[in-house]
C-alpha atoms as a PDB file:
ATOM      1  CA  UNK A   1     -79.897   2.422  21.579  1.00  0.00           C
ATOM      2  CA  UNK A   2     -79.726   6.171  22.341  1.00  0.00           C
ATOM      3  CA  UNK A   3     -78.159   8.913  20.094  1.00  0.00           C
ATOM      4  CA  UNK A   4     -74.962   8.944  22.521  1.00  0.00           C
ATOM      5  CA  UNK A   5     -74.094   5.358  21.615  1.00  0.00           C
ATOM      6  CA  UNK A   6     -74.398   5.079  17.783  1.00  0.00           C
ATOM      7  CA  UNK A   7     -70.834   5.019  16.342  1.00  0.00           C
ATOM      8  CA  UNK A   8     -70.516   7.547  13.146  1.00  0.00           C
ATOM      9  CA  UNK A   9     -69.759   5.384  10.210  1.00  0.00           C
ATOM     10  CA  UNK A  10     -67.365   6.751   7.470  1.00  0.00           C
ATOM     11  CA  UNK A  11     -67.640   6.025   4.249  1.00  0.00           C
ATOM     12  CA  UNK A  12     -63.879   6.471   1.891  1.00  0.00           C
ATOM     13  CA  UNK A  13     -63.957   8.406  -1.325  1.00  0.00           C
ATOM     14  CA  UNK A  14     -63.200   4.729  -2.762  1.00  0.00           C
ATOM     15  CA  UNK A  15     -66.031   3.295  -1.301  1.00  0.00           C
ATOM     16  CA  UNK A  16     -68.348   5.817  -2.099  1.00  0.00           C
ATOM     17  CA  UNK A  17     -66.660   5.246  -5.854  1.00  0.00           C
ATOM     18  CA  UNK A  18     -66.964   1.540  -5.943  1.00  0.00           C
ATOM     19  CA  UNK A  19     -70.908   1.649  -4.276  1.00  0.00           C
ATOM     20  CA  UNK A  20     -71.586   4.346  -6.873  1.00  0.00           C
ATOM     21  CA  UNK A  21     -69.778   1.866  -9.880  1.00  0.00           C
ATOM     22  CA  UNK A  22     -71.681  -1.203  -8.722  1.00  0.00           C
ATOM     23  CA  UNK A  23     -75.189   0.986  -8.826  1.00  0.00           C
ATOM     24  CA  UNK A  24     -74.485   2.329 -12.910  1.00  0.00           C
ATOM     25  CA  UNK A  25     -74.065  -1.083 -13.461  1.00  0.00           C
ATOM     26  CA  UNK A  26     -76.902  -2.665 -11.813  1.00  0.00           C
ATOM     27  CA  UNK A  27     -79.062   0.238 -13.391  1.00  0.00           C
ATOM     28  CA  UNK A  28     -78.075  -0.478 -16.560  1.00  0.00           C
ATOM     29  CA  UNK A  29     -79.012  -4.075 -16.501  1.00  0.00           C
ATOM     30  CA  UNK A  30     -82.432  -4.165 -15.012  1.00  0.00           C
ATOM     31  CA  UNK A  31     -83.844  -5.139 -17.572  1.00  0.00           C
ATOM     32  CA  UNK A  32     -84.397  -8.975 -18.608  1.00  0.00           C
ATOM     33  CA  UNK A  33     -83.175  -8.975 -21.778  1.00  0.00           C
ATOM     34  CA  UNK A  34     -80.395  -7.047 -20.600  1.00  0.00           C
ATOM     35  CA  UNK A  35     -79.652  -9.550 -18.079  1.00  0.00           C
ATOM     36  CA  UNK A  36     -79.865 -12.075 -20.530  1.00  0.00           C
ATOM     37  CA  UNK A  37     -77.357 -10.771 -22.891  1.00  0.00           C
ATOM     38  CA  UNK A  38     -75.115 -11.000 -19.972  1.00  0.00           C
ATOM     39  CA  UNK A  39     -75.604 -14.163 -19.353  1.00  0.00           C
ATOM     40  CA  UNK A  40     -75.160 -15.015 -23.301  1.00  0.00           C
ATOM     41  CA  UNK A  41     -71.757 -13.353 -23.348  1.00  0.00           C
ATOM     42  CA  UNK A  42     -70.629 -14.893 -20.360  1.00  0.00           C
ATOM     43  CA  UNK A  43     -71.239 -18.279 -21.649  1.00  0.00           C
ATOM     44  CA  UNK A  44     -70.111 -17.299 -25.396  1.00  0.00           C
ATOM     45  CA  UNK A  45     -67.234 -14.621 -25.316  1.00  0.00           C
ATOM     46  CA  UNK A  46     -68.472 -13.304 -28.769  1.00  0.00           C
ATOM     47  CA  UNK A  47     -71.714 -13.114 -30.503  1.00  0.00           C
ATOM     48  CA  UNK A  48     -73.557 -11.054 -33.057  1.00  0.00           C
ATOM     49  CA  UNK A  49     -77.031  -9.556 -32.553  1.00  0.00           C
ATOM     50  CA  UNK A  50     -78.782 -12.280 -34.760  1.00  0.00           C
ATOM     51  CA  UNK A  51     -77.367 -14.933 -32.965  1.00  0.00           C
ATOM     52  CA  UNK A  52     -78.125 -13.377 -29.701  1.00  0.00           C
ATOM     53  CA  UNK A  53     -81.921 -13.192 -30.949  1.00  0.00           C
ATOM     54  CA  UNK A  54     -81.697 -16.507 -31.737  1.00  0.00           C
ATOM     55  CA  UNK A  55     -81.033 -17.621 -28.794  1.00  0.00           C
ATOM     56  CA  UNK A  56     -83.103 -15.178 -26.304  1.00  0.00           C
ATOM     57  CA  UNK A  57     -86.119 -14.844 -28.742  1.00  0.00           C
ATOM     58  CA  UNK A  58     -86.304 -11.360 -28.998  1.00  0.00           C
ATOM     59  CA  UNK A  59     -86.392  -8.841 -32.288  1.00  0.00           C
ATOM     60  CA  UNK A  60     -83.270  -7.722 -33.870  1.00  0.00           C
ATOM     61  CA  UNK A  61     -84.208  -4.179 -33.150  1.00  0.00           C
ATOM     62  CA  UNK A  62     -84.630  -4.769 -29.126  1.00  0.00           C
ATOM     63  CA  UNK A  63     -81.627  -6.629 -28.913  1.00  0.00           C
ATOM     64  CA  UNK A  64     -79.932  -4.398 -31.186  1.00  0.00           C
ATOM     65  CA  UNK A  65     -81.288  -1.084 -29.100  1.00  0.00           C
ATOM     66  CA  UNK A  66     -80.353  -2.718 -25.678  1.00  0.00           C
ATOM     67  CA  UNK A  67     -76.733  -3.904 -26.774  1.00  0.00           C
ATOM     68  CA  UNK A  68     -76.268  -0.102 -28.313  1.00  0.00           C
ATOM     69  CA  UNK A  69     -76.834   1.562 -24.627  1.00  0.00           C
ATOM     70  CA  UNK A  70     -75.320  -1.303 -23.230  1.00  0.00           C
ATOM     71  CA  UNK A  71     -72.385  -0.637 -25.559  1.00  0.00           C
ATOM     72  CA  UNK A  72     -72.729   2.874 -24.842  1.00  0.00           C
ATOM     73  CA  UNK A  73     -72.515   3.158 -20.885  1.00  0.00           C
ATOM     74  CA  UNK A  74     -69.228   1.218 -21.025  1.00  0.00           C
ATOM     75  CA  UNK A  75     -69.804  -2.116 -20.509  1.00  0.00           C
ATOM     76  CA  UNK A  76     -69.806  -4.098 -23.524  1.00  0.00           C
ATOM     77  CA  UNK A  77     -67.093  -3.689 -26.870  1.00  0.00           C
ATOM     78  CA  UNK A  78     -67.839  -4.193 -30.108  1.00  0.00           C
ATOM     79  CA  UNK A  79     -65.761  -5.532 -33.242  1.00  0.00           C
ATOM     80  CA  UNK A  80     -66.886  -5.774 -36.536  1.00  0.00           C
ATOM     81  CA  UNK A  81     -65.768  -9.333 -38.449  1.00  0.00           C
ATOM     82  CA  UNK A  82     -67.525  -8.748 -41.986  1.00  0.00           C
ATOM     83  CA  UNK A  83     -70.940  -8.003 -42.181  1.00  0.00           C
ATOM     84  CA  UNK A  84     -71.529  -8.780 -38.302  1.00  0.00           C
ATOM     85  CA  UNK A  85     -70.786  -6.815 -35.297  1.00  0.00           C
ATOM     86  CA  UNK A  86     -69.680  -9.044 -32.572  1.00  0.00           C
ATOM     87  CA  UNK A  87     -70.411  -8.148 -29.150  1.00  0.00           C
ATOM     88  CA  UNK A  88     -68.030  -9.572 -25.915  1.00  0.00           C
ATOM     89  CA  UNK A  89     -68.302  -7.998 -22.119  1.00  0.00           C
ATOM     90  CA  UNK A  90     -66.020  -5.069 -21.117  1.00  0.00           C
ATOM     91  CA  UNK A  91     -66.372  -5.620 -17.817  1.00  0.00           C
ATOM     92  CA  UNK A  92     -65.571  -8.457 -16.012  1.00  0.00           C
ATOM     93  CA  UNK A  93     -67.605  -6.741 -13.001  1.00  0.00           C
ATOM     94  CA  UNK A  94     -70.555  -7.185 -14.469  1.00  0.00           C
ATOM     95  CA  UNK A  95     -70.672 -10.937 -13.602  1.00  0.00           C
ATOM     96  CA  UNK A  96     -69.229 -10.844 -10.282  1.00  0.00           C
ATOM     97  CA  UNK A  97     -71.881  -8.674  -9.418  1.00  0.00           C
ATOM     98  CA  UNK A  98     -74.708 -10.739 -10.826  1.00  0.00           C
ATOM     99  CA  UNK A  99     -72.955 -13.824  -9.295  1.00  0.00           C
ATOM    100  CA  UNK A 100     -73.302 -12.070  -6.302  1.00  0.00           C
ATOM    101  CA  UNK A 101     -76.912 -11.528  -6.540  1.00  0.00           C
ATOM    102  CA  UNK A 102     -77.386 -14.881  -7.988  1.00  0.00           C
ATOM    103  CA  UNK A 103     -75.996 -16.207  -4.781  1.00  0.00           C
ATOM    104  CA  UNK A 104     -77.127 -14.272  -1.656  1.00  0.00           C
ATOM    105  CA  UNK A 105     -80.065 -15.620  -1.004  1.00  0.00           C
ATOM    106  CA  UNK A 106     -82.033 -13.337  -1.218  1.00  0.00           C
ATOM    107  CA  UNK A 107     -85.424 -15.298  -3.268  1.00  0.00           C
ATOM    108  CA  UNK A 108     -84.247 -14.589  -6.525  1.00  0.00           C
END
């Protein structure tokens, strides 16, 4: 294909907005815990950090660190109920995009 034939592709301000959303979010999941706590939250709507150690195996102060930036870059809320501070997803688009990934084929 010569230069004279390629079409010039244009990418919308809200594509450009939703490609640049879906990369924050991926980059602030790679990590395996990370990915895990997702998971945990998607099964379990709300869960405190010792219950979420529990269940991955990790130290209360990892767990605790990766929820906080987690918590921090938007996509998770916190509520305190007592002594605990229960954790639930913000954003729903956090799973679809993981489900996505999960899905594509792509030798995950």
């Amino acid at each position: 294909m010569d230069a004279k034939n390629i079409k010039k592709t244009v990418i919308d301000k809200d594509l450009v907005e939703k490609l640049e959303r879906v990369a924050y979010i991926l980059k602030t999941v790679a990590h395996p815990s990370r990915l895990g706590i997702i998971y945990l939250l998607e099964q379990h709507p709300r869960l405190s950090v010792s219950e979420m150690c529990e269940m991955l195996g990790t130290e209360q102060s990892l767990t605790s660190h990766h929820l906080q930036n987690m918590r921090l870059k938007g996509l998770l809320k916190v509520k305190r109920e007592g002594r605990s501070m229960m954790y639930s997803l913000k954003e729903k688009d956090i799973s679809m995009i993981i489900e996505c990934l999960e899905n594509c084929g792509c030798n995950m």
